[in-house]
C-alpha atoms as a PDB file:
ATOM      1  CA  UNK A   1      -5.651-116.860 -86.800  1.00  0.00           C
ATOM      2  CA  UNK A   2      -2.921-118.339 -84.348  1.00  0.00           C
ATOM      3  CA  UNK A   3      -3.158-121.936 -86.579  1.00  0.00           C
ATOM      4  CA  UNK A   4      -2.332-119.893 -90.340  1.00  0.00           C
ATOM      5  CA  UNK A   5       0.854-118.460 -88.500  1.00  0.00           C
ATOM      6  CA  UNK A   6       1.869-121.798 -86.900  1.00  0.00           C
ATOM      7  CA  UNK A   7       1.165-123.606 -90.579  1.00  0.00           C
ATOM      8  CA  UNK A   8       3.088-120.461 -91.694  1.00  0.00           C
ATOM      9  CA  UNK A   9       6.209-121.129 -89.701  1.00  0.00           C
ATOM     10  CA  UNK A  10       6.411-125.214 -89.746  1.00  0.00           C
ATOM     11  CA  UNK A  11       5.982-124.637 -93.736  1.00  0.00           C
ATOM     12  CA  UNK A  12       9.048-122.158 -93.503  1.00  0.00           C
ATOM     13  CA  UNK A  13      10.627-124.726 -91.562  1.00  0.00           C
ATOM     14  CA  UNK A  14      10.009-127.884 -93.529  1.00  0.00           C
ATOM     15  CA  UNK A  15      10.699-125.504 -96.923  1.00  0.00           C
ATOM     16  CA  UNK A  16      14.546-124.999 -95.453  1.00  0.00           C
ATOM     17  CA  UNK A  17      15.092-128.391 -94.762  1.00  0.00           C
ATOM     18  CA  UNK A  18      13.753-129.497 -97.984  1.00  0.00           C
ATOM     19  CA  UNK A  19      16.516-126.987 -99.596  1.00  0.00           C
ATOM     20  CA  UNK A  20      19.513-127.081 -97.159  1.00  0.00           C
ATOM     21  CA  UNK A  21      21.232-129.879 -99.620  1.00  0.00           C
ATOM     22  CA  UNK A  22      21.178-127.557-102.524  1.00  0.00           C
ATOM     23  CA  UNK A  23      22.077-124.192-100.576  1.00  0.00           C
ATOM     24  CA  UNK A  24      25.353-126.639 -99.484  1.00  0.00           C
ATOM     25  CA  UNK A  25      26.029-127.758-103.023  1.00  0.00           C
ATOM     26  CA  UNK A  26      25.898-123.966-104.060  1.00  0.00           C
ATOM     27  CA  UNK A  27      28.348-122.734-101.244  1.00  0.00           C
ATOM     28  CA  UNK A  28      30.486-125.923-101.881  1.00  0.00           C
ATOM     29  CA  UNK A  29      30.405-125.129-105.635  1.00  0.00           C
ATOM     30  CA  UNK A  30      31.397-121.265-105.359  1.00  0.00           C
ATOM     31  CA  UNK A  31      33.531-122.181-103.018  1.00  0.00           C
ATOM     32  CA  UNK A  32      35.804-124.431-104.525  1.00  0.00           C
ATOM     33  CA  UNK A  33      36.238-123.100-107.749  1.00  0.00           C
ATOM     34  CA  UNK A  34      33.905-124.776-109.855  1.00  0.00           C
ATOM     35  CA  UNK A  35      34.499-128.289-108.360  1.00  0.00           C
ATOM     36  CA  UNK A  36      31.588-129.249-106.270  1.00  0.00           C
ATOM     37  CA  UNK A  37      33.951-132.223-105.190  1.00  0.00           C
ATOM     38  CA  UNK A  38      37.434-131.451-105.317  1.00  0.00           C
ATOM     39  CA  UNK A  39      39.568-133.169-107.775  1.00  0.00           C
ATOM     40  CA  UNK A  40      37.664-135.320-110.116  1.00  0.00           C
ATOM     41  CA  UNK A  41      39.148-137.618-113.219  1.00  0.00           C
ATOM     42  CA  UNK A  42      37.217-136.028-115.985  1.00  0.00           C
ATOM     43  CA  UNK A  43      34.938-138.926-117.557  1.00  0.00           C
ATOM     44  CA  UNK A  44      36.212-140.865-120.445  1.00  0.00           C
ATOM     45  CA  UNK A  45      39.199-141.127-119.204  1.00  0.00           C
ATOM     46  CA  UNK A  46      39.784-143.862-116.936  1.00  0.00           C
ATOM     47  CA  UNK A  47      40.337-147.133-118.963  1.00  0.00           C
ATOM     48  CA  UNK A  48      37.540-149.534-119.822  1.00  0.00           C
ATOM     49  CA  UNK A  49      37.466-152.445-121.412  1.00  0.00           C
ATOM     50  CA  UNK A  50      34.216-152.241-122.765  1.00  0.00           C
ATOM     51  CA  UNK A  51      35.259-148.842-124.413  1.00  0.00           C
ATOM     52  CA  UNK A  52      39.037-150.465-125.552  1.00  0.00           C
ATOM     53  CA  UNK A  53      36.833-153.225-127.373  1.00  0.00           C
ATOM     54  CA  UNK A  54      34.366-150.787-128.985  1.00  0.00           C
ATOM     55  CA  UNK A  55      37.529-148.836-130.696  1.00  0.00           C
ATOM     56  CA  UNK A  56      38.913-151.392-131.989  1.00  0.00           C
ATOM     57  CA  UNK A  57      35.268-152.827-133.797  1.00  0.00           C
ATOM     58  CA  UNK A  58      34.790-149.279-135.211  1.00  0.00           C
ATOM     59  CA  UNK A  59      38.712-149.273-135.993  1.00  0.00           C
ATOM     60  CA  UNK A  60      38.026-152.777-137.775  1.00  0.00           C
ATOM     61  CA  UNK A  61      35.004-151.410-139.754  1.00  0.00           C
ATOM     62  CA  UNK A  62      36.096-147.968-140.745  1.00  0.00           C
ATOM     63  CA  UNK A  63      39.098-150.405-142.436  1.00  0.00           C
ATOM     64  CA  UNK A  64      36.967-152.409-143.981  1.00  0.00           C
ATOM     65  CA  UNK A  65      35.180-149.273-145.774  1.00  0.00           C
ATOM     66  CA  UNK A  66      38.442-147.605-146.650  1.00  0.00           C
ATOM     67  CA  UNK A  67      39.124-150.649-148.400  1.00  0.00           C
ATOM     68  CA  UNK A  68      36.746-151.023-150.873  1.00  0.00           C
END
């Protein structure tokens, strides 16, 4: 009986570990005021020129449409 309770409490043990990085992530989130992180740039808007170049194509094409 002594080896269930000593599976019982390592199994506790390695079950708090396992969840101690999302028990921070919840008191950092509630916290902070819904931001997990601080101050974030909200995503989109940072400058890209993969995303400039993309505008302008569908820019180019939705012309192209309008015009016939």
């Amino acid at each position: 009986m002594g080896e269930i309770t000593e599976l019982f409490f390592v199994m506790i043990i390695v079950a708090a570990l396992a969840f101690a990085p999302l028990g921070y992530f919840i008191y950092k989130f509630t916290k902070a005021g819904d931001k997990p992180f601080g101050e974030i740039e909200p995503h989109g808007d940072s400058p890209s020129l993969v995303n400039d170049f993309a505008e302008k194509v569908i820019k180019y094409v939705q012309s192209l449409i309008a015009k016939k």
